[in-house]
PDB file of N, CA and C in Angstrom:
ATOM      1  N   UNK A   1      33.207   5.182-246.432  1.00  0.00           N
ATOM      2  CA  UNK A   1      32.433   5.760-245.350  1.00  0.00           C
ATOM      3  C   UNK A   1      32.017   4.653-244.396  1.00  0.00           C
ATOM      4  N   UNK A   2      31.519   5.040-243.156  1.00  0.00           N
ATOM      5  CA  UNK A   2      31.839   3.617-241.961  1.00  0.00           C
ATOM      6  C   UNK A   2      30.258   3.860-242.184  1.00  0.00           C
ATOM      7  N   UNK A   3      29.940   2.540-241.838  1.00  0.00           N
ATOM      8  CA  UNK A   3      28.550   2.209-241.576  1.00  0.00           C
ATOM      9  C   UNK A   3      28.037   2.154-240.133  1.00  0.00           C
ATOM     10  N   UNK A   4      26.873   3.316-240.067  1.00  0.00           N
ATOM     11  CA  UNK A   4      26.921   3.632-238.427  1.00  0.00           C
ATOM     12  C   UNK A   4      25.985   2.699-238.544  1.00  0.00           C
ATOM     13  N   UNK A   5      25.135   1.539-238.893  1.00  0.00           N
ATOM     14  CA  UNK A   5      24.397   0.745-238.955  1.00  0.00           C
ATOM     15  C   UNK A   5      24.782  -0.703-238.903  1.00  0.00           C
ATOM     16  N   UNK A   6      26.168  -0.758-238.644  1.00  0.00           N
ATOM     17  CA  UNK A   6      26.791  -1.889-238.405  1.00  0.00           C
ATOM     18  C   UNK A   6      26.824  -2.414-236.605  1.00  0.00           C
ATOM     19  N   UNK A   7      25.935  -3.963-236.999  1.00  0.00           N
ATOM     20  CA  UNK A   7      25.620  -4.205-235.530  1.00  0.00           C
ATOM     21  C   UNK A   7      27.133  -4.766-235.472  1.00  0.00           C
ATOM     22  N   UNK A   8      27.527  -4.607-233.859  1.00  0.00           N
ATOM     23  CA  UNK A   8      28.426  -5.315-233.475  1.00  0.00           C
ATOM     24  C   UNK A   8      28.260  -6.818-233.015  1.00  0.00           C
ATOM     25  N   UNK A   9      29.242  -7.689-233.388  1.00  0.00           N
ATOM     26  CA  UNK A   9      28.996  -9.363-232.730  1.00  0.00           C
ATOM     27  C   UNK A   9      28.868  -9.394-231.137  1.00  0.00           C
ATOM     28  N   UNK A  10      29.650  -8.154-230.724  1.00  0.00           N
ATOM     29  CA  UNK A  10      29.586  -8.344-229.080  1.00  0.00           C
ATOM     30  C   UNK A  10      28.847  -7.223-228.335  1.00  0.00           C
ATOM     31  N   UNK A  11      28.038  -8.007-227.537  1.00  0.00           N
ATOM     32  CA  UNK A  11      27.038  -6.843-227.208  1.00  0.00           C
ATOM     33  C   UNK A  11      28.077  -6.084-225.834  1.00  0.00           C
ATOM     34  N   UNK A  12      27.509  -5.124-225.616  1.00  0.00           N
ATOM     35  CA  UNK A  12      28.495  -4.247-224.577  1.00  0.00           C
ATOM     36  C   UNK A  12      28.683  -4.398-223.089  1.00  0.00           C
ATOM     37  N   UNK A  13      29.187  -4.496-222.782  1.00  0.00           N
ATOM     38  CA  UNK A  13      28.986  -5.505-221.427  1.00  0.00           C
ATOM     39  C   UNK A  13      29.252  -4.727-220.249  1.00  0.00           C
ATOM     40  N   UNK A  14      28.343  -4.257-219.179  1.00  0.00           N
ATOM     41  CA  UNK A  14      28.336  -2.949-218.607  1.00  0.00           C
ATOM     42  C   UNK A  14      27.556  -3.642-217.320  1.00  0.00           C
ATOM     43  N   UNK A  15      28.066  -2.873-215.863  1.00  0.00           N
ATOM     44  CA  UNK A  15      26.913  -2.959-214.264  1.00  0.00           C
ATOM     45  C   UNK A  15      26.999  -2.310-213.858  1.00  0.00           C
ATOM     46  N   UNK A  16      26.332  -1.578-213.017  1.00  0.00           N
ATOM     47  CA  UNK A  16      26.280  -0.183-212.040  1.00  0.00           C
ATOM     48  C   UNK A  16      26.780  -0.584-210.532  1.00  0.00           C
ATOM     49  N   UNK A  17      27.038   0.604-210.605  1.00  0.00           N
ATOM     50  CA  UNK A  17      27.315   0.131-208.956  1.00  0.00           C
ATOM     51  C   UNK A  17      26.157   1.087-207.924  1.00  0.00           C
ATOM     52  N   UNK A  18      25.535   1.249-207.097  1.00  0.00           N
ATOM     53  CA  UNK A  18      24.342   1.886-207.091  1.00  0.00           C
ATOM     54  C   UNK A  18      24.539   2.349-205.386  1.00  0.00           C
ATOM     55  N   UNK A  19      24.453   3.990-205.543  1.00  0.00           N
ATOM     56  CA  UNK A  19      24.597   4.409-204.093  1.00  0.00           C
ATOM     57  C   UNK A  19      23.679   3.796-203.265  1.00  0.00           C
ATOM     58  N   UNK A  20      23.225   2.488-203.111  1.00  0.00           N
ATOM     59  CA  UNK A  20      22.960   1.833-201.895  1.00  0.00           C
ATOM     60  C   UNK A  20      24.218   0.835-200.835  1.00  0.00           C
ATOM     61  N   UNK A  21      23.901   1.038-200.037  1.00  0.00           N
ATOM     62  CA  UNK A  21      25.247   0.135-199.323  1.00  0.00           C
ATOM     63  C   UNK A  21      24.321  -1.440-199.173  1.00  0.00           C
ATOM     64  N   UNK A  22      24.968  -2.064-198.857  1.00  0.00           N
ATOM     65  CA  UNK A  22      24.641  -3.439-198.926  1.00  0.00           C
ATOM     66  C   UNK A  22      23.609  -3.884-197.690  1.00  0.00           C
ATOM     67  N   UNK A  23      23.560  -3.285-196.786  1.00  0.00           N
ATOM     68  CA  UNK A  23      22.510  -2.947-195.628  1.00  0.00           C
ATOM     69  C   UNK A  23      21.723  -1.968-196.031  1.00  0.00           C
ATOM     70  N   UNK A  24      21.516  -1.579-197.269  1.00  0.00           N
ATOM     71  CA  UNK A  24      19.916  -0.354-197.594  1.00  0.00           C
ATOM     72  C   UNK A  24      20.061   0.911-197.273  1.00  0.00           C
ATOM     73  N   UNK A  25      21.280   0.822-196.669  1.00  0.00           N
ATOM     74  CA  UNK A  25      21.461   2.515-197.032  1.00  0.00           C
ATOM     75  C   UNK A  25      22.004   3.573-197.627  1.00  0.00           C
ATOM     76  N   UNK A  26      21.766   4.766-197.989  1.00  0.00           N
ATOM     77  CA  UNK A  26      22.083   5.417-198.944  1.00  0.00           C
ATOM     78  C   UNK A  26      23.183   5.811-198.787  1.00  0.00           C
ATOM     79  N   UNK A  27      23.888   6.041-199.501  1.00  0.00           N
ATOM     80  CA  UNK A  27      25.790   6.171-199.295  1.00  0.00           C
ATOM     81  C   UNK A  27      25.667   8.073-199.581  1.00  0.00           C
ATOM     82  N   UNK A  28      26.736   8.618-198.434  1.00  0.00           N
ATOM     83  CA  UNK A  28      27.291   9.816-198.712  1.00  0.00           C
ATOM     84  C   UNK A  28      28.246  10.150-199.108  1.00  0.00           C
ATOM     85  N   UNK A  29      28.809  11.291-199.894  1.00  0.00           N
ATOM     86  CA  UNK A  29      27.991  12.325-199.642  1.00  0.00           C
ATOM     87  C   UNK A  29      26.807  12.058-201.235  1.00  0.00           C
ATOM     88  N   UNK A  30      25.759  12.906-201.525  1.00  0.00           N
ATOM     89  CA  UNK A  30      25.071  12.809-202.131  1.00  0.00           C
ATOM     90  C   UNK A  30      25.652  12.342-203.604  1.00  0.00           C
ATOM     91  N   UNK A  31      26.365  13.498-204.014  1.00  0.00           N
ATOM     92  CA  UNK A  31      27.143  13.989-205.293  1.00  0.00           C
ATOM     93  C   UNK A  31      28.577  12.841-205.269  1.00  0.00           C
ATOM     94  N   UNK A  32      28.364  11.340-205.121  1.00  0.00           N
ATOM     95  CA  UNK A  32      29.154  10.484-204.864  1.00  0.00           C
ATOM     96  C   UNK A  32      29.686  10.080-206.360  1.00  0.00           C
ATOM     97  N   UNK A  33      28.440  10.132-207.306  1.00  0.00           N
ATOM     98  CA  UNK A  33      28.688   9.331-208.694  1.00  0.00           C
ATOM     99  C   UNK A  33      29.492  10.307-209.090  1.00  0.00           C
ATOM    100  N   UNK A  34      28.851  11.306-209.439  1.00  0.00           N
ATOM    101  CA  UNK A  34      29.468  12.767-210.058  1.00  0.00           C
ATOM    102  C   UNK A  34      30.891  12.396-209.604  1.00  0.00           C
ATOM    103  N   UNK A  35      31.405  12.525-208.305  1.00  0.00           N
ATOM    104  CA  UNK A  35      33.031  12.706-208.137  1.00  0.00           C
ATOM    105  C   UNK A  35      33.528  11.537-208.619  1.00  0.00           C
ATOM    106  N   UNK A  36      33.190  10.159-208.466  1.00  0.00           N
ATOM    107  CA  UNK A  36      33.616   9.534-209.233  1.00  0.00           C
ATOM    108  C   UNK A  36      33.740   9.673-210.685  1.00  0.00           C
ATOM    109  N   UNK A  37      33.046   9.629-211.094  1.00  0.00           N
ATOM    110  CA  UNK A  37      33.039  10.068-212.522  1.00  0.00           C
ATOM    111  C   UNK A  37      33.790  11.331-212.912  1.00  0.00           C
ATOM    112  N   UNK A  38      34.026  12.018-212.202  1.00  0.00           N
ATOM    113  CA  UNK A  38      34.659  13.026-212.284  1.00  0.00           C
ATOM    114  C   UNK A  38      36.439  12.847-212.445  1.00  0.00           C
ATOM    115  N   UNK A  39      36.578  11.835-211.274  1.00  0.00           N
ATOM    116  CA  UNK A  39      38.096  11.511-211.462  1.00  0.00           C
ATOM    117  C   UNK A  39      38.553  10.466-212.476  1.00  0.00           C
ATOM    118  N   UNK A  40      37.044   9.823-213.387  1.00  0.00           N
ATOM    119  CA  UNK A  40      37.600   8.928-214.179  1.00  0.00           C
ATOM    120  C   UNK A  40      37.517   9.773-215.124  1.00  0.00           C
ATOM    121  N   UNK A  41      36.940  10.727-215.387  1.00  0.00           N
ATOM    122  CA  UNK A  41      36.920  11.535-216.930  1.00  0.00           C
ATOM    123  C   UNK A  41      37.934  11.552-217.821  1.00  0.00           C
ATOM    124  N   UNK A  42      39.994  11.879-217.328  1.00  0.00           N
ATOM    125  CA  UNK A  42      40.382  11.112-218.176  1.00  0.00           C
ATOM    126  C   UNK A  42      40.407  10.082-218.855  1.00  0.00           C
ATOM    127  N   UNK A  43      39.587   9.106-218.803  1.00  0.00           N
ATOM    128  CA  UNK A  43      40.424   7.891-219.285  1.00  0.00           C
ATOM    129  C   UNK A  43      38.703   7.670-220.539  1.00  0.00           C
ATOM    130  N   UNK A  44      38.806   8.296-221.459  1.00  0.00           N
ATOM    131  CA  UNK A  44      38.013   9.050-223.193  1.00  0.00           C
ATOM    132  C   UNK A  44      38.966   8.234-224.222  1.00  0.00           C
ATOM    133  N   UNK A  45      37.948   7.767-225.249  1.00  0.00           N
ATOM    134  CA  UNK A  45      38.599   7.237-226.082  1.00  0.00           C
ATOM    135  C   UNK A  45      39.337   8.916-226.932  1.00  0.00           C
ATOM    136  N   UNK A  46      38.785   9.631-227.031  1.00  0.00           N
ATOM    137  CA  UNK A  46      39.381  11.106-227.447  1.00  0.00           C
ATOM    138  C   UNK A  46      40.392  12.056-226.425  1.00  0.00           C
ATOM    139  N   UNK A  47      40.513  11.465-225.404  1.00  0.00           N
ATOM    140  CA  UNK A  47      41.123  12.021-224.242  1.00  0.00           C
ATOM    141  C   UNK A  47      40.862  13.618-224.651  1.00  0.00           C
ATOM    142  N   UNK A  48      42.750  14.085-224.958  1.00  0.00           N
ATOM    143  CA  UNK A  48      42.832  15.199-225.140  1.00  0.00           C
ATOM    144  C   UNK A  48      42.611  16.379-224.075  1.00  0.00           C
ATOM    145  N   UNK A  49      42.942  17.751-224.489  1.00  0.00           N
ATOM    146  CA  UNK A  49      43.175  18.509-223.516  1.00  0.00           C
ATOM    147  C   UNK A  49      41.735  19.039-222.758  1.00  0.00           C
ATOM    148  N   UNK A  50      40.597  19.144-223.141  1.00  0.00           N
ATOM    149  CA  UNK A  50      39.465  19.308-222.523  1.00  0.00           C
ATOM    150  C   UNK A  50      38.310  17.683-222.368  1.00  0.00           C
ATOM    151  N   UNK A  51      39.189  17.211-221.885  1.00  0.00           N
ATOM    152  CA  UNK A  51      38.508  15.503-221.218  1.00  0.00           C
ATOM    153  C   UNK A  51      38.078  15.731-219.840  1.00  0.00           C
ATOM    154  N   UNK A  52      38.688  16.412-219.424  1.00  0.00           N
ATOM    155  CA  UNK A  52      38.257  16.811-217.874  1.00  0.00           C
ATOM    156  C   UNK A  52      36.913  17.528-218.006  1.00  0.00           C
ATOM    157  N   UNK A  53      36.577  18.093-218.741  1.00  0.00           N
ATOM    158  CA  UNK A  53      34.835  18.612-218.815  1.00  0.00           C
ATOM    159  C   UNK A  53      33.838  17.751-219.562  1.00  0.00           C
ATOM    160  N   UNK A  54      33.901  16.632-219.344  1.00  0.00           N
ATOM    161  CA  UNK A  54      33.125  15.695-219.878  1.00  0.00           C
ATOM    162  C   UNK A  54      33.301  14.448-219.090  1.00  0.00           C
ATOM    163  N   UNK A  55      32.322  13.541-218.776  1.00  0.00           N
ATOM    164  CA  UNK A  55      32.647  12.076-218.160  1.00  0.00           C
ATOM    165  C   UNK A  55      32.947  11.611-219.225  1.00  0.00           C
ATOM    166  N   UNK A  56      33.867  10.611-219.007  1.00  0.00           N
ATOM    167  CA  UNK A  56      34.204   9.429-219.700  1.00  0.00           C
ATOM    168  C   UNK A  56      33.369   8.650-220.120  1.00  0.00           C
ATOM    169  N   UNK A  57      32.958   8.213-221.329  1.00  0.00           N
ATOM    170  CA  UNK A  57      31.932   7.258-221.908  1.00  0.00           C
ATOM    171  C   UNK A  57      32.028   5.804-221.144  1.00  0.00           C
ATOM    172  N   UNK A  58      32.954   5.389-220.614  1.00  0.00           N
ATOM    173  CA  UNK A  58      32.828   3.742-219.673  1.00  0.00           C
ATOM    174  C   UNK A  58      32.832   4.037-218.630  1.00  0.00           C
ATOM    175  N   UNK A  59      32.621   5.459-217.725  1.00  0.00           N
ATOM    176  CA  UNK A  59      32.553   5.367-216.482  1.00  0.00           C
ATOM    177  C   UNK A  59      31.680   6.752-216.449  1.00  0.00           C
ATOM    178  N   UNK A  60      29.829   6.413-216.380  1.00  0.00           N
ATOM    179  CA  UNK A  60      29.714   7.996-216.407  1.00  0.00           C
ATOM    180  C   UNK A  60      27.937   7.507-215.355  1.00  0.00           C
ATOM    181  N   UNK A  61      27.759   8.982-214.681  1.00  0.00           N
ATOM    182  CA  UNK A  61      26.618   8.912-213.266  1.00  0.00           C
ATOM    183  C   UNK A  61      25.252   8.745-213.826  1.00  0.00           C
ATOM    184  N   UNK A  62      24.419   8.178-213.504  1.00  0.00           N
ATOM    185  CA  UNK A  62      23.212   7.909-214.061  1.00  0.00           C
ATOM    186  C   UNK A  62      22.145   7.930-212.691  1.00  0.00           C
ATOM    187  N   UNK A  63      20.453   7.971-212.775  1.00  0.00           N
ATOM    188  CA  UNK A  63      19.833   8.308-211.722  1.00  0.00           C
ATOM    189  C   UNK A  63      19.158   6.864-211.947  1.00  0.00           C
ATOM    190  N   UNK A  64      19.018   5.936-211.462  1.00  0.00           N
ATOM    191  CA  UNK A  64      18.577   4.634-211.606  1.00  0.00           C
ATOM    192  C   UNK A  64      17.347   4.071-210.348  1.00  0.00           C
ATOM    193  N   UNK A  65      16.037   4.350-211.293  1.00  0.00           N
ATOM    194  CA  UNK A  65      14.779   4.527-209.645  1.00  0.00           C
ATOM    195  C   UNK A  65      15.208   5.201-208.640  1.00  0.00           C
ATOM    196  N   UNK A  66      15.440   6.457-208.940  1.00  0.00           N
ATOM    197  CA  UNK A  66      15.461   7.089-207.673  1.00  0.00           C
ATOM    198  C   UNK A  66      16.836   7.098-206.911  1.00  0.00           C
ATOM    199  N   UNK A  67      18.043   6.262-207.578  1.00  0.00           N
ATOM    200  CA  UNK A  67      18.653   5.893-206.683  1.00  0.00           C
ATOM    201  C   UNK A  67      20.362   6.623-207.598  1.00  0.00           C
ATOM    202  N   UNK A  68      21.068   7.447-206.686  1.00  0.00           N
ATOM    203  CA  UNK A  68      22.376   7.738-207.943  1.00  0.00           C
ATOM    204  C   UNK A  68      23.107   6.596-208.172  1.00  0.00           C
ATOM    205  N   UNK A  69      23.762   6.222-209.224  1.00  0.00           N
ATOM    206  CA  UNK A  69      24.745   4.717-209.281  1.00  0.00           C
ATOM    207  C   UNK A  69      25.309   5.878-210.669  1.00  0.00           C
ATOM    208  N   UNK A  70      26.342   4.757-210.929  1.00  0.00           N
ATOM    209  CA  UNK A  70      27.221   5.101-212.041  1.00  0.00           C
ATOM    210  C   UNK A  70      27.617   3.490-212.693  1.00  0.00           C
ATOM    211  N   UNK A  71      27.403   3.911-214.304  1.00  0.00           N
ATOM    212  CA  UNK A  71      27.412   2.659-215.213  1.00  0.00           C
ATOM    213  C   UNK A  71      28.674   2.521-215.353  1.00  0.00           C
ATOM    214  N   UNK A  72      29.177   1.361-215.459  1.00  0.00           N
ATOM    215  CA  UNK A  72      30.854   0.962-215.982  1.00  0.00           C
ATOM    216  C   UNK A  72      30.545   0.261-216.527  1.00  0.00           C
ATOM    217  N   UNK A  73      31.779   0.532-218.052  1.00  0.00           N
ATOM    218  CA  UNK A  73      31.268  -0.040-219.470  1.00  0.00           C
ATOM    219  C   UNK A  73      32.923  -1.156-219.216  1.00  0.00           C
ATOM    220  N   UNK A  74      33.014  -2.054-218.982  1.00  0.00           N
ATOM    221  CA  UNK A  74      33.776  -3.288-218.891  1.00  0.00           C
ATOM    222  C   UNK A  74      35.078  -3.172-219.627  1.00  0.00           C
ATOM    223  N   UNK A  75      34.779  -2.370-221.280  1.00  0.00           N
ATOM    224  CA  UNK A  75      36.001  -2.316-221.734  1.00  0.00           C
ATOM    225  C   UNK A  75      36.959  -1.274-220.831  1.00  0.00           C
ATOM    226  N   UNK A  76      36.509  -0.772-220.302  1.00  0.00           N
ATOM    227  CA  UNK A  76      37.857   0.171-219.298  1.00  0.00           C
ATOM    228  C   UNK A  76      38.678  -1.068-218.584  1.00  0.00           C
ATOM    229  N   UNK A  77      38.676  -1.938-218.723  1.00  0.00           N
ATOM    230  CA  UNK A  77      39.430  -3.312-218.122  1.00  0.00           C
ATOM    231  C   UNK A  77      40.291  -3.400-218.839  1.00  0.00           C
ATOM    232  N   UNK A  78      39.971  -3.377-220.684  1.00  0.00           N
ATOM    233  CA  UNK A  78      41.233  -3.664-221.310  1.00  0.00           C
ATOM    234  C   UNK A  78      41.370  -2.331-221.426  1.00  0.00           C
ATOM    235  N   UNK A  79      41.425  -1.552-221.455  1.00  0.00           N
ATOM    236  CA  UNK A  79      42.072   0.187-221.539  1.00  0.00           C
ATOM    237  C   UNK A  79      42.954   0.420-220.840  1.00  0.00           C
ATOM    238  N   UNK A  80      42.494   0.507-219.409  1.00  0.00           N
ATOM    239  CA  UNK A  80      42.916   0.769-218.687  1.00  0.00           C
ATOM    240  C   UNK A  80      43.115  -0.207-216.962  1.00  0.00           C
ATOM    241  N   UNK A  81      43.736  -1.428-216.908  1.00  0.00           N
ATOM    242  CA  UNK A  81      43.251  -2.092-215.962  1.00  0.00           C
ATOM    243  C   UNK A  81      43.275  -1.249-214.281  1.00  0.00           C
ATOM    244  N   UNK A  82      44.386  -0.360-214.230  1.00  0.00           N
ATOM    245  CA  UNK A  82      44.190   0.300-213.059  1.00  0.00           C
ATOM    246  C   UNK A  82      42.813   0.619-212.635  1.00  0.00           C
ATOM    247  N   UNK A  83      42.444   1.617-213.699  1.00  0.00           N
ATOM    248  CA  UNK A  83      41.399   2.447-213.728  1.00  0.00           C
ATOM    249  C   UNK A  83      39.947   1.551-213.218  1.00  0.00           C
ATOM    250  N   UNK A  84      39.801   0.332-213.973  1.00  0.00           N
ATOM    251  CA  UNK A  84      38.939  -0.869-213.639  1.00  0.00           C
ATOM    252  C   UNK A  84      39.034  -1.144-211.954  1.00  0.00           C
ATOM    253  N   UNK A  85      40.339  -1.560-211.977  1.00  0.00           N
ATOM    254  CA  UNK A  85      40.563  -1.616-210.281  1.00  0.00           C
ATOM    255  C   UNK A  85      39.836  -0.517-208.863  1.00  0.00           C
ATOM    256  N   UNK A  86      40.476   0.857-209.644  1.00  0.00           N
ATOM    257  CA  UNK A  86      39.830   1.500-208.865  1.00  0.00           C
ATOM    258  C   UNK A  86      38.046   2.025-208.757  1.00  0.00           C
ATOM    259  N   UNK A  87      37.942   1.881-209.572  1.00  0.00           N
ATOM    260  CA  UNK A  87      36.283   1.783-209.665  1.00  0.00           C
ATOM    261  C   UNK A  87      35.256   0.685-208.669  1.00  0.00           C
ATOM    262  N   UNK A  88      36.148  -0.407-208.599  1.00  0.00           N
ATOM    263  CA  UNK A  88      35.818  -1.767-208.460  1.00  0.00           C
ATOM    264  C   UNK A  88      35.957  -1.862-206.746  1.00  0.00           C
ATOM    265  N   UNK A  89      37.264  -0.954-206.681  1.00  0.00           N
ATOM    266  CA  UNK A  89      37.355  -1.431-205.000  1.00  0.00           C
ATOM    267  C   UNK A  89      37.302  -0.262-204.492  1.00  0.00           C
ATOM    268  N   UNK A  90      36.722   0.827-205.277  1.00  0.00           N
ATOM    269  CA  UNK A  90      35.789   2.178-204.585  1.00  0.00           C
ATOM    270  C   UNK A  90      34.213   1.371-204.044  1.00  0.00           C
ATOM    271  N   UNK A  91      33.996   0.745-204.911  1.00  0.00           N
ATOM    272  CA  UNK A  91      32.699  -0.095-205.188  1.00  0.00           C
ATOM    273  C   UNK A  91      32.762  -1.172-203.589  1.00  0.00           C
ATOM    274  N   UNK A  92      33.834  -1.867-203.393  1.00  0.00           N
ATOM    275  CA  UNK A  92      33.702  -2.657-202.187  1.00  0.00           C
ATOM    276  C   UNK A  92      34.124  -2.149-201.329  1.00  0.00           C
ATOM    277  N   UNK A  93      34.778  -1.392-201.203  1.00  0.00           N
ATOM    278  CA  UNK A  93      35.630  -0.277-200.174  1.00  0.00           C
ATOM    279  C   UNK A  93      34.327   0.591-199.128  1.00  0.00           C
ATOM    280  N   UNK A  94      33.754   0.879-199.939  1.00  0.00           N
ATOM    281  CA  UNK A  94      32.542   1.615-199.440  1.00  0.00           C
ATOM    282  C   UNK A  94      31.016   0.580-199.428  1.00  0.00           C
ATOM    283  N   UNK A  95      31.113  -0.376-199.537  1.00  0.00           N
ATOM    284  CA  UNK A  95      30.170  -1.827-199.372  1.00  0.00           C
ATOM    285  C   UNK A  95      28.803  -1.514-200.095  1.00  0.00           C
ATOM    286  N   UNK A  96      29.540  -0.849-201.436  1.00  0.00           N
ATOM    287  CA  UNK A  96      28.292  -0.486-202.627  1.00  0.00           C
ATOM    288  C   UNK A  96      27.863  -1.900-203.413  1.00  0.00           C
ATOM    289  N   UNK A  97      26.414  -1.614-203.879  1.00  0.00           N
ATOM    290  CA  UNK A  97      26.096  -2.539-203.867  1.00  0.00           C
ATOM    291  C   UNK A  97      26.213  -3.399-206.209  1.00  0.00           C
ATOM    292  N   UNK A  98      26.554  -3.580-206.572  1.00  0.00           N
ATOM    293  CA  UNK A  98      27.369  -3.982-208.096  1.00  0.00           C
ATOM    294  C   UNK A  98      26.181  -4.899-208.278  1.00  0.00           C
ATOM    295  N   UNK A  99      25.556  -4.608-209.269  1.00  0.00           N
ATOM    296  CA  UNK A  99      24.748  -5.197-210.518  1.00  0.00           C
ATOM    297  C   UNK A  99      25.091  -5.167-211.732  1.00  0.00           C
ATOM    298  N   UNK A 100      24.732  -6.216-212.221  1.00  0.00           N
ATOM    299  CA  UNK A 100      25.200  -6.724-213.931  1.00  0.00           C
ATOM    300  C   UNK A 100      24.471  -6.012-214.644  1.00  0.00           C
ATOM    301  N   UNK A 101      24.426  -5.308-215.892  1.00  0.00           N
ATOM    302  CA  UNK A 101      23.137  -4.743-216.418  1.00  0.00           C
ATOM    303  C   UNK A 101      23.144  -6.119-217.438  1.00  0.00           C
ATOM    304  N   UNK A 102      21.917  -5.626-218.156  1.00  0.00           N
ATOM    305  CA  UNK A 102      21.614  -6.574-218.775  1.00  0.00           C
ATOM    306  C   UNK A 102      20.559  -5.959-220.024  1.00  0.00           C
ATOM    307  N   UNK A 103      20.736  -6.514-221.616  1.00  0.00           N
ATOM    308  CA  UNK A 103      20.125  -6.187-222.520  1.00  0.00           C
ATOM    309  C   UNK A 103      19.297  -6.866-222.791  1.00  0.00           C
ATOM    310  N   UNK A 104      18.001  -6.305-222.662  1.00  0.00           N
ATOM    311  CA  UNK A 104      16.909  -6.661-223.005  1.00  0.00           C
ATOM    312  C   UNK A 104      16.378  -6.043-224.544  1.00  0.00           C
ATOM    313  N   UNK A 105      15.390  -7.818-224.840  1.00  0.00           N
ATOM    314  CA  UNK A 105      15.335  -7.895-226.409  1.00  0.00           C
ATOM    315  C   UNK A 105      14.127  -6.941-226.840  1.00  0.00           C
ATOM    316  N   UNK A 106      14.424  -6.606-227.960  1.00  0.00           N
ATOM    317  CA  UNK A 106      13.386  -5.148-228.449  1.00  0.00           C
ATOM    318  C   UNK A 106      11.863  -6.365-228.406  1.00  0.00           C
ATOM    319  N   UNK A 107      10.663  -5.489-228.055  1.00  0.00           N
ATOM    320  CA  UNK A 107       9.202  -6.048-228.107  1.00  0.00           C
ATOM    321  C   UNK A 107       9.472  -6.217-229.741  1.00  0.00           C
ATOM    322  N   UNK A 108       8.610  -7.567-229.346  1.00  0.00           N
ATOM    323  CA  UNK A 108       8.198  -7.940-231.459  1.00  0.00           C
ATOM    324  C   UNK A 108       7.381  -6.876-231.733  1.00  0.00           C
ATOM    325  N   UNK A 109       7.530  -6.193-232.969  1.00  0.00           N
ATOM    326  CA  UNK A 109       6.330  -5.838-233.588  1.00  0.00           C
ATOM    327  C   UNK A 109       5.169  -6.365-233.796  1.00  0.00           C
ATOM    328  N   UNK A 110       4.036  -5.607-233.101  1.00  0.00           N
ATOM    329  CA  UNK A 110       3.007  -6.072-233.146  1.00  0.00           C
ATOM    330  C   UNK A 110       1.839  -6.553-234.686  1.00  0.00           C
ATOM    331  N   UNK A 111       1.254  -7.205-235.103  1.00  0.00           N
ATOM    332  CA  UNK A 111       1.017  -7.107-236.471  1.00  0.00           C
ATOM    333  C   UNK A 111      -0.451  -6.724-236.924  1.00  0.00           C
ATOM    334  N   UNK A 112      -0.438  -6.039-237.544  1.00  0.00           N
ATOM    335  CA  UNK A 112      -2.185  -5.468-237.677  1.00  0.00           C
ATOM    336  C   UNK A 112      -2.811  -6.226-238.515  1.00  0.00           C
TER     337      UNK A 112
END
């Protein structure tokens, strides 16, 4: 049986790209992440015949302060390098603005 408690050595390495344009303004049309995400939905580690009704786990829309962006999970690079490409130069094509995410360490437990 797999151990769902098994940390991985490599942490996941993921940045948004965030409907702001690089001059502060909000990119149209609204529902921008959604279609993106929408046309990456094939590319599922389960693919299969109903992948199209689900986002893809490395490319899926998130609401980030207020603002729509969509997370890309890095391994779609080795999956799929097209797919990486087009994400990437949807991302500069339209002068969106790409942040690194970044994992932050759990608060220590406090001690009574």
């Amino acid at each position: 049986m797999a151990d769902s408690n098994k940390i991985h050595s490599e942490p996941i390495k993921e940045f948004f790209i965030q409907g702001i344009t690089s001059d502060g303004k909000q990119f149209r049309p609204s529902d921008w992440a959604e279609r993106l995400c929408g046309a990456m939905s094939c590319f599922s580690p389960d693919g299969g015949r109903n992948s199209h009704l689900q986002y893809s786990p490395y490319v899926r829309p998130i609401l980030l302060n207020g603002v729509r962006s969509v997370v890309v999970n890095e391994a779609i690079r080795e999956i799929e390098p097209l797919a990486y490409h087009f994400v990437v130069s949807f991302a500069k094509d339209n002068d969106l603005q790409i942040v690194d995410a970044c994992l932050l360490p759990d608060e220590p437990e406090k001690k009574k």
